[in-house]
Structure formats: structure tokens, C-alpha cells
Protein backbone atom coordinates (compact mmCIF):
# COMPACT_ATOMS: atom_id res chain seq x y z
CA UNK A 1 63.68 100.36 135.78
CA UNK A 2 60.99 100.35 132.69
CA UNK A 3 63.36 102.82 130.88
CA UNK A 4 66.13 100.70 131.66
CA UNK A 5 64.08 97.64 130.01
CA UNK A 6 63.65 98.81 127.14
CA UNK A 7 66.80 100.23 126.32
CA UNK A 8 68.48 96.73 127.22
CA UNK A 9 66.01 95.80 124.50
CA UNK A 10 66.72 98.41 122.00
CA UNK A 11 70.48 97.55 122.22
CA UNK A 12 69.88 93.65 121.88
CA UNK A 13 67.58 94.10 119.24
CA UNK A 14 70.19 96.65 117.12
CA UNK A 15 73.29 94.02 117.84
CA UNK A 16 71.33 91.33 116.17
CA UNK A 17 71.32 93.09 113.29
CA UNK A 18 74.80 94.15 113.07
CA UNK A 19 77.07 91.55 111.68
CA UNK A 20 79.90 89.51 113.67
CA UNK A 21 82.84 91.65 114.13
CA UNK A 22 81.24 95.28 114.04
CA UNK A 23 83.35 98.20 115.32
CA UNK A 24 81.67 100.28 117.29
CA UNK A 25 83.30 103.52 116.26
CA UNK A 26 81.39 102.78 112.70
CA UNK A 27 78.26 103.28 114.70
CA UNK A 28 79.29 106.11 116.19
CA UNK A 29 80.57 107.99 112.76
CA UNK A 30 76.63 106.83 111.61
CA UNK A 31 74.76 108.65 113.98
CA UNK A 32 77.35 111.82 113.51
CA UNK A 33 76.81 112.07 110.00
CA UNK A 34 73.15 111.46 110.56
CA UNK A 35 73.19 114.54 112.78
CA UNK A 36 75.36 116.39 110.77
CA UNK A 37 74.32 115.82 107.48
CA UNK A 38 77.41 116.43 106.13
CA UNK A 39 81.07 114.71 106.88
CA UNK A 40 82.72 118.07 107.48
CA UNK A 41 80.31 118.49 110.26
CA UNK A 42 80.63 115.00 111.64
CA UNK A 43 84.22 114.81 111.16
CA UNK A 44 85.14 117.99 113.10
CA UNK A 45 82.97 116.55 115.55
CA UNK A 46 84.49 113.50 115.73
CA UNK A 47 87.83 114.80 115.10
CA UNK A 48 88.58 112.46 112.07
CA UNK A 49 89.59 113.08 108.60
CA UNK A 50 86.92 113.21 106.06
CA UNK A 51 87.93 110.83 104.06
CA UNK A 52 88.01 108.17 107.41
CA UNK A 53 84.97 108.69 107.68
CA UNK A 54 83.78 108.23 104.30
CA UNK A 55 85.45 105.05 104.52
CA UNK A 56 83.85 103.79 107.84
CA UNK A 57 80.56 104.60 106.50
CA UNK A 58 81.00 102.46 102.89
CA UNK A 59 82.09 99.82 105.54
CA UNK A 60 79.32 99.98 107.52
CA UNK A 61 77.12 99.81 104.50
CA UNK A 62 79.13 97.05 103.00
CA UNK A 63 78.24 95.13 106.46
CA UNK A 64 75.20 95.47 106.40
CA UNK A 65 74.04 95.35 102.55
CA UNK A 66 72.18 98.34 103.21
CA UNK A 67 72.39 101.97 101.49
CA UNK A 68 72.21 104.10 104.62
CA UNK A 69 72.76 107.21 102.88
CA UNK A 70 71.82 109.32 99.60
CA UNK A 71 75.03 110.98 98.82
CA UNK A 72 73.82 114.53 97.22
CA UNK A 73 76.17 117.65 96.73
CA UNK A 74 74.30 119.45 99.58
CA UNK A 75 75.45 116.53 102.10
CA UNK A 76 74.21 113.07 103.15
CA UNK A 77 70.36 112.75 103.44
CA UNK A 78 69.51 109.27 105.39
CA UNK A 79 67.78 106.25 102.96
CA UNK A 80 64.87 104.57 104.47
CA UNK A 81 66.97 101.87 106.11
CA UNK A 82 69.05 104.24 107.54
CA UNK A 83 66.10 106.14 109.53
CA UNK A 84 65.03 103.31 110.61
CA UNK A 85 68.42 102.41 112.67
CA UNK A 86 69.30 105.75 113.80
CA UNK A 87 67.06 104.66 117.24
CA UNK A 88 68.68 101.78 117.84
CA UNK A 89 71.50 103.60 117.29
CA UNK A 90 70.98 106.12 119.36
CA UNK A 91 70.09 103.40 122.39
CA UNK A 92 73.58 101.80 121.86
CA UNK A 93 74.86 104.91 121.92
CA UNK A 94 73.22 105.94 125.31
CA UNK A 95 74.06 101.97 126.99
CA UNK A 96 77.65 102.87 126.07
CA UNK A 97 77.39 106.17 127.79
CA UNK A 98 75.66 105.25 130.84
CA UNK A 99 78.19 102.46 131.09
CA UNK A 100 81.20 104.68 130.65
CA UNK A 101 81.62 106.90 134.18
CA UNK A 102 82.07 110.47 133.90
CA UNK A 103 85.74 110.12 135.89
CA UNK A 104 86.53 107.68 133.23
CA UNK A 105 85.62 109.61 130.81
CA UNK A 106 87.95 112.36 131.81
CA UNK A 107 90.87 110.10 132.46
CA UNK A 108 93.53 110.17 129.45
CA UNK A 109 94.33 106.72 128.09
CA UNK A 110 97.88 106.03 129.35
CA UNK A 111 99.82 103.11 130.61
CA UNK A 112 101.58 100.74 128.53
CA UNK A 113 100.73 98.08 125.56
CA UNK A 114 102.64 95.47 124.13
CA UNK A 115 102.00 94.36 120.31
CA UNK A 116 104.09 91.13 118.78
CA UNK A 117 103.82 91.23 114.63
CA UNK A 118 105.77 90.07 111.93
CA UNK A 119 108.22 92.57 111.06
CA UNK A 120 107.42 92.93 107.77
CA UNK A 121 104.02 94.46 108.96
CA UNK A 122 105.13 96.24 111.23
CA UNK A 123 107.84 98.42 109.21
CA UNK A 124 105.58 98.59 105.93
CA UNK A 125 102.11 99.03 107.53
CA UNK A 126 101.84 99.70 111.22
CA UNK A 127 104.27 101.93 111.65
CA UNK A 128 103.53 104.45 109.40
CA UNK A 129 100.32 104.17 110.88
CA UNK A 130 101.24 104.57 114.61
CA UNK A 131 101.22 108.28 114.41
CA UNK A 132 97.38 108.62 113.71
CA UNK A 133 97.05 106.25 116.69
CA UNK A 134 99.44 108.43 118.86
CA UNK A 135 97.70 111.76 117.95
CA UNK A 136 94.53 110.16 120.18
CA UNK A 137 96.46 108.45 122.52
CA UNK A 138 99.44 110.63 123.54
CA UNK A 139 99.57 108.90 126.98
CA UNK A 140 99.50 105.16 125.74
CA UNK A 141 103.76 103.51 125.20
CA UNK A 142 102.73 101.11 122.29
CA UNK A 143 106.01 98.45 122.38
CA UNK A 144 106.55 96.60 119.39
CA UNK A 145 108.09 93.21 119.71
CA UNK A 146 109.37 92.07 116.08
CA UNK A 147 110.89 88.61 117.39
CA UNK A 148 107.47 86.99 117.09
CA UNK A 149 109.02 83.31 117.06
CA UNK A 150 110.44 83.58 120.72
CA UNK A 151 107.11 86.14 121.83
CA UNK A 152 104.09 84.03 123.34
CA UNK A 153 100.87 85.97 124.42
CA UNK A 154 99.86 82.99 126.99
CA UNK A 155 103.74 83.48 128.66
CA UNK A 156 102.76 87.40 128.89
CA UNK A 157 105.71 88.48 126.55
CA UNK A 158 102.93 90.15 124.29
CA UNK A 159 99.18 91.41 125.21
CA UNK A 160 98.19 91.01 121.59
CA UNK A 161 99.75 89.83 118.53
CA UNK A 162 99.11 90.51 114.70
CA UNK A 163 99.99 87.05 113.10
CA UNK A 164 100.03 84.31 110.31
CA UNK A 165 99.77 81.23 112.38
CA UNK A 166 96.07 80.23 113.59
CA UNK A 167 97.40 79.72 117.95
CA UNK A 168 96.65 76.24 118.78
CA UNK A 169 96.96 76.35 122.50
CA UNK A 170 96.98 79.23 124.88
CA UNK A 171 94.10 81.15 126.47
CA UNK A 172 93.41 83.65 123.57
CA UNK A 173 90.50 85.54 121.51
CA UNK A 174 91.01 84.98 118.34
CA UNK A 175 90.05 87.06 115.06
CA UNK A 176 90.98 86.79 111.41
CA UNK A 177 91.17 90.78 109.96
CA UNK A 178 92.32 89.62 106.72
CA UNK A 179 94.59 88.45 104.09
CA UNK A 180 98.32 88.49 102.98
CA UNK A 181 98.36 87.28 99.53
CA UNK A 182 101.48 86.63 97.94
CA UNK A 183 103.31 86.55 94.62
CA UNK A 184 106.09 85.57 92.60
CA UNK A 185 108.82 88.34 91.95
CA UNK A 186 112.21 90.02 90.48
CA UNK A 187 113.56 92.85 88.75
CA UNK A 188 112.50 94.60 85.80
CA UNK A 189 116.19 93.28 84.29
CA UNK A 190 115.73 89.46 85.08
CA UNK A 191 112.30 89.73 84.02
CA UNK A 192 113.55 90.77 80.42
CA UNK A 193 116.15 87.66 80.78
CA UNK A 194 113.41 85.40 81.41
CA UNK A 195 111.43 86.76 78.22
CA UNK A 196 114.70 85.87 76.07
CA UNK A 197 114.54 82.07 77.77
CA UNK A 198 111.93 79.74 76.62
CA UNK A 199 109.18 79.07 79.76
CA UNK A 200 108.01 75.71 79.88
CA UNK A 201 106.18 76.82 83.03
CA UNK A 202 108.18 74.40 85.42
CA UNK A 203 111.08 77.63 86.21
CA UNK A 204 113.97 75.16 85.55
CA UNK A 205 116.16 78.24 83.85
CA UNK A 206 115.29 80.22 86.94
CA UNK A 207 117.66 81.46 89.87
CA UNK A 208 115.65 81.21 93.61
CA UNK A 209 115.97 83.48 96.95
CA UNK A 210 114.75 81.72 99.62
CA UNK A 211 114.36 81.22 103.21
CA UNK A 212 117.59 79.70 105.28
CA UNK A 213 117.05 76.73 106.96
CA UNK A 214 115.38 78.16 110.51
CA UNK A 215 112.69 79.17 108.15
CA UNK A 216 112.00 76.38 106.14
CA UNK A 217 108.22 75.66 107.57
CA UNK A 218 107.44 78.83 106.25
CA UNK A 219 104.87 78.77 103.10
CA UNK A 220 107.21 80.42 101.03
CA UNK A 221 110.46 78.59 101.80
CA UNK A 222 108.26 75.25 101.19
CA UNK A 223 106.55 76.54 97.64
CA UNK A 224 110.57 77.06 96.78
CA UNK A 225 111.49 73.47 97.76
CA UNK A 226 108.90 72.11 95.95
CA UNK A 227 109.79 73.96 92.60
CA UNK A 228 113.40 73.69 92.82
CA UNK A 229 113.25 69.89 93.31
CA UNK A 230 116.71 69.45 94.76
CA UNK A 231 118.29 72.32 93.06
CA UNK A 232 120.23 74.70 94.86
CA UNK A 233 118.65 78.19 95.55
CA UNK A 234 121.04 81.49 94.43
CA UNK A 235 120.33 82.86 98.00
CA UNK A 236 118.97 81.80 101.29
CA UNK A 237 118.61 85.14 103.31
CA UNK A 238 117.46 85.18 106.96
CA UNK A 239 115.32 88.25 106.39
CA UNK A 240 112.31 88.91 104.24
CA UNK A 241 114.30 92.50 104.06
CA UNK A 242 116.99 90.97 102.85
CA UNK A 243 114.56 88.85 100.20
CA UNK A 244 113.71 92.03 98.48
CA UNK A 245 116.96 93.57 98.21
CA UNK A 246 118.12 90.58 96.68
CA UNK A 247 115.28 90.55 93.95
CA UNK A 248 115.77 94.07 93.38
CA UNK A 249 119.45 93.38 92.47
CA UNK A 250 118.74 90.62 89.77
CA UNK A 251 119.77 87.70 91.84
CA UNK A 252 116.41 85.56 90.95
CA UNK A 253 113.22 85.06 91.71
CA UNK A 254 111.33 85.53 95.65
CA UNK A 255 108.18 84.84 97.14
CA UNK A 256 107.32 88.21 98.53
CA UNK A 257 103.98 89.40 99.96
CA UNK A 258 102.53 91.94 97.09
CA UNK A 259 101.89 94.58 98.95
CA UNK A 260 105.66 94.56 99.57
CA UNK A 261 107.29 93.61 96.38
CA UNK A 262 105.11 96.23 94.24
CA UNK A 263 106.12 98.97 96.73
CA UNK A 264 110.06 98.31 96.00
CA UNK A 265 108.95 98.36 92.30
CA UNK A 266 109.23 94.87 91.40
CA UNK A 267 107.98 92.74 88.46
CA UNK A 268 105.10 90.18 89.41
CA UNK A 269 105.75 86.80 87.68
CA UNK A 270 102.64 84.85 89.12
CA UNK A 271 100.63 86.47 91.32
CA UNK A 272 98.61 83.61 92.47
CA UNK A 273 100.94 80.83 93.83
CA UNK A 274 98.71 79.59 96.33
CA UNK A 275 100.90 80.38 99.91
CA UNK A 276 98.21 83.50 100.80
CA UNK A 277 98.32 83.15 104.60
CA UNK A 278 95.14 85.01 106.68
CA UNK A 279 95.89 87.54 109.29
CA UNK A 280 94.53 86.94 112.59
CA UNK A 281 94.48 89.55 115.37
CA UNK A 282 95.46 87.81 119.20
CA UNK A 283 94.48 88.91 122.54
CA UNK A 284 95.02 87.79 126.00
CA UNK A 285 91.24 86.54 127.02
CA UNK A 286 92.09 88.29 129.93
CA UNK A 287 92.91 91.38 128.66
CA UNK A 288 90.56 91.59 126.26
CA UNK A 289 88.00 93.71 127.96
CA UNK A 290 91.32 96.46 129.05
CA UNK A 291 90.90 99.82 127.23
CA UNK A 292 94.21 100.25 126.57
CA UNK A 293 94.27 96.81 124.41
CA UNK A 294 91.42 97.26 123.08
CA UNK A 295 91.88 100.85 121.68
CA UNK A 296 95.05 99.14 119.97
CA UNK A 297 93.27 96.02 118.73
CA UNK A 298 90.60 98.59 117.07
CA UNK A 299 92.98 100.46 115.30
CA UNK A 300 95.06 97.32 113.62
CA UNK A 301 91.42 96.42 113.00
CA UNK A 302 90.63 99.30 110.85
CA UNK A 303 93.98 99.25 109.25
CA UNK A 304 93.72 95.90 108.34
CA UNK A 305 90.23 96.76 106.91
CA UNK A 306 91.62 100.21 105.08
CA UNK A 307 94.56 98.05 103.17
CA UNK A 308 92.43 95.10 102.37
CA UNK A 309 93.28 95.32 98.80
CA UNK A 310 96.81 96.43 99.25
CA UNK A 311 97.40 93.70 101.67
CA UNK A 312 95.35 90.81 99.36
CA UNK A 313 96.85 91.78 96.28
């Protein structure tokens, strides 16, 4: 019972140090390349890519404004602050152990898990993701459910969501991962019309593609609205897919997320136009605890966290 004491302590002493919203796995990659010394060791370990785990560790770092590591050509050598966490490291490690039973431990993840997301994120960033996340979970169906305005986690159509909109109602965790920033953009062609027209800064000379009229609450279509002023718009598409191939064809201007627009090789006009909308991971409260969902929700959380800049802009 003493022993059990005191690592109860150990691990509440360590989690008060760690900030809000720390992924467990970082700890884990920590104490491997602590061990190891080098990130080949730790990652064939761990069975991650090097550079993963590079990445997990400047994260963890970045969390905790500490250097936990000397980074020398013979490997990683532990800094001072990073000695002195590896034993509360090592007691997290062992409460997650003892917690874990040894039959579930030798159970495959399987079963099924249902993820609602825009469908822009899902075609341009989790799904050519998904594979890394099937490789370790063979077993686990992931469904994704594009149709987010009919989905509704606290009606069961989803067990988590990657979203826009901040849930008001519903029994939910909530967590923002991030940001999608967006900009102003067109062609390479209309951008050379626009140089030949005089800018007063107000785009009266300029042609719009917007959101139809089941979509006007959305940032974007409303930014449009505001700048057109009563004009008409050269497009209304129902689609943000459809958005893009319009730009790319020289039909006007579009509010497009960046990471998007400078992927189809598009011209940024204004890349700060003030409709950046934060990205907030959604869970069933209930669910929250189930490894299935939770094994998901990490992995959109590290995604989110590897395309930070990509996704900001």
C-alpha cells in the first residue's frame, strides 16, 4: 500500500507540471529517447518514424519551456531539467501500466468509430493521414461522415466530430486543436488583371465566388456580402470544391482556407481578412474514456498539432 502511495504521488506531482492538454504518447517518446539515447533506437522501439518523434519531442519541449535534451551528433544526452523528470516519468509510466491489464493489452483495437468533419478537412488533411492511423490500428472501421450540418454527436450520428462551430448544447468534451486561417484568392491570370486596374482597396472592379444561399451564415459567404454591398457575385457554388475550381479558372476572387488555396497553386490577395475560424475536436462525454475514440481523437490531435502552420497560414 506504501508503494502504492507514493506512486499516486509521483504521478500527481508530474501532471501538475505538465500543461493542459498533454498527450501522453509525448511522454512516452521522452522516456524512450531517454533510454535510448538516440531516436533510431527509440523509434524502432516505438515503432515510429524518426522524424515523429523528433517532432513530439520539440512539442513536448515547446510545452513545457524546458530544453530536455542536448542534441549532439553521437545522440541525445538529457539537460538538467530533463533528468530531473525522467522519475516522474517513469511513475506515470508504471500507473499507466498497472492500470492497463495484461488481456487488454493483448487484445487488438477493433470495433468501429464514427468521425463527422468538414469535408474540406477531411479530403485535404485526414485522409491522407488515415493510413498512418490504419497501419496501428488494422482492426478499427474509422467512418467518415462529411454531411456535418445534418450529423449531431448528442443524437449519436457521430462519436466525435472535428469542427468550426464552438457546440452550444449537447453533452460533449470539448477541445480547441487549432486554427483555420483564411485568405483572399484567384488565379495567377486575374491576379495580373487586377494589377492593370487601379485598387482603391474597396474591390469594386472585382468579380466574387461565393457561398449559395444555404450557406450564407458561413464567415466567408458573410465577409463577401459585406464587400460586395448589394452587388451580384460571378458565382455562388454549393461546394468549397467547387470554390476553388472556380478561382483556378479566372472567374474572380474566393475566400478559401490557405492551406487549401496555396495547394491548388493560387495567388493570395489578402491573407488576413479576419474570418480565421478555430478548430475544436468533439467527443461524446460518454465516450470519451472508450479506447477506440480516444486512439482516434489522439491522432487528429497530433495532426492538427503537425500542420499548425499549414493549417494557420
Amino acid at each position: 500500500m506504501k508503494k502504492t502511495h507514493v506512486l499516486g504521488k509521483e504521478v500527481s506531482d508530474f501532471e501538475k507540471q505538465m500543461p493542459r492538454g498533454w498527450i501522453w504518447d509525448d511522454t512516452r517518446v521522452f522516456l524512450a529517447v531517454a533510454r535510448h539515447g538516440t531516436l533510431s533506437g527509440a523509434a524502432s522501439e516505438l515503432s515510429l518514424g524518426i522524424a515523429t518523434l523528433s517532432r513530439r519531442i520539440e512539442r513536448l519541449e515547446t510545452a513545457l519551456k524546458l530544453p530536455l535534451f542536448v542534441r549532439q551528433q553521437s545522440g541525445y544526452q538529457l539537460t538538467e531539467d530533463g533528468a530531473d523528470l525522467i522519475e516522474k516519468a517513469e511513475a506515470l509510466e508504471a500507473a499507466a501500466q498497472a492500470f492497463t491489464s495484461e488481456a487488454d493489452l493483448q487484445t487488438q483495437m477493433s470495433g468501429h468509430v464514427r468521425l463527422a468533419t468538414a469535408e474540406n478537412l477531411a479530403t485535404e488533411l485526414i485522409l491522407p493521414a488515415l493510413p498512418e492511423f490504419r497501419a496501428q490500428y488494422p482492426e478499427l472501421l474509422v467512418e467518415v461522415v462529411t454531411d456535418i450540418s445534418t450529423t449531431n454527436l448528442h443524437r449519436r450520428d457521430a462519436d466525435l466530430a472535428v469542427r468550426m462551430v464552438r457546440p452550444e448544447r449537447g453533452n460533449v468534451t470539448l477541445r480547441r486543436l487549432g486554427t483555420l486561417g483564411y485568405g483572399l484568392y484567384c488565379s495567377s491570370d486575374y491576379a495580373s488583371q487586377r494589377e492593370a486596374t487601379p485598387d482603391l482597396g474597396d474591390y469594386d472592379t472585382d468579380a466574387f465566388i461565393t457561398w449559395g444561399e444555404m450557406q450564407s451564415h458561413l464567415p466567408a459567404a458573410q465577409w463577401v456580402e459585406r464587400v460586395l454591398r448589394g452587388r451580384k457575385p460571378a458565382l455562388t457554388t454549393t461546394s468549397l470544391a467547387a470554390q476553388v475550381a472556380a478561382a483556378k479558372a479566372g472567374l474572380g476572387l474566393a475566400v478559401l482556407p490557405h492551406f487549401i488555396a496555396r495547394d491548388a497553386g493560387l495567388v493570395c490577395v489578402d491573407s488576413d481578412i479576419g474570418v480565421d475560424q478555430p478548430i475544436y475536436l468533439v467527443i461524446q462525454t460518454d465516450l470519451a474514456r472508450s479506447r477506440r475514440v480516444r486512439a482516434l481523437a489522439d491522432f487528429l490531435t497530433d495532426l492538427v498539432s503537425r500542420n499548425h502552420e499549414r493549417l494557420s497560414g
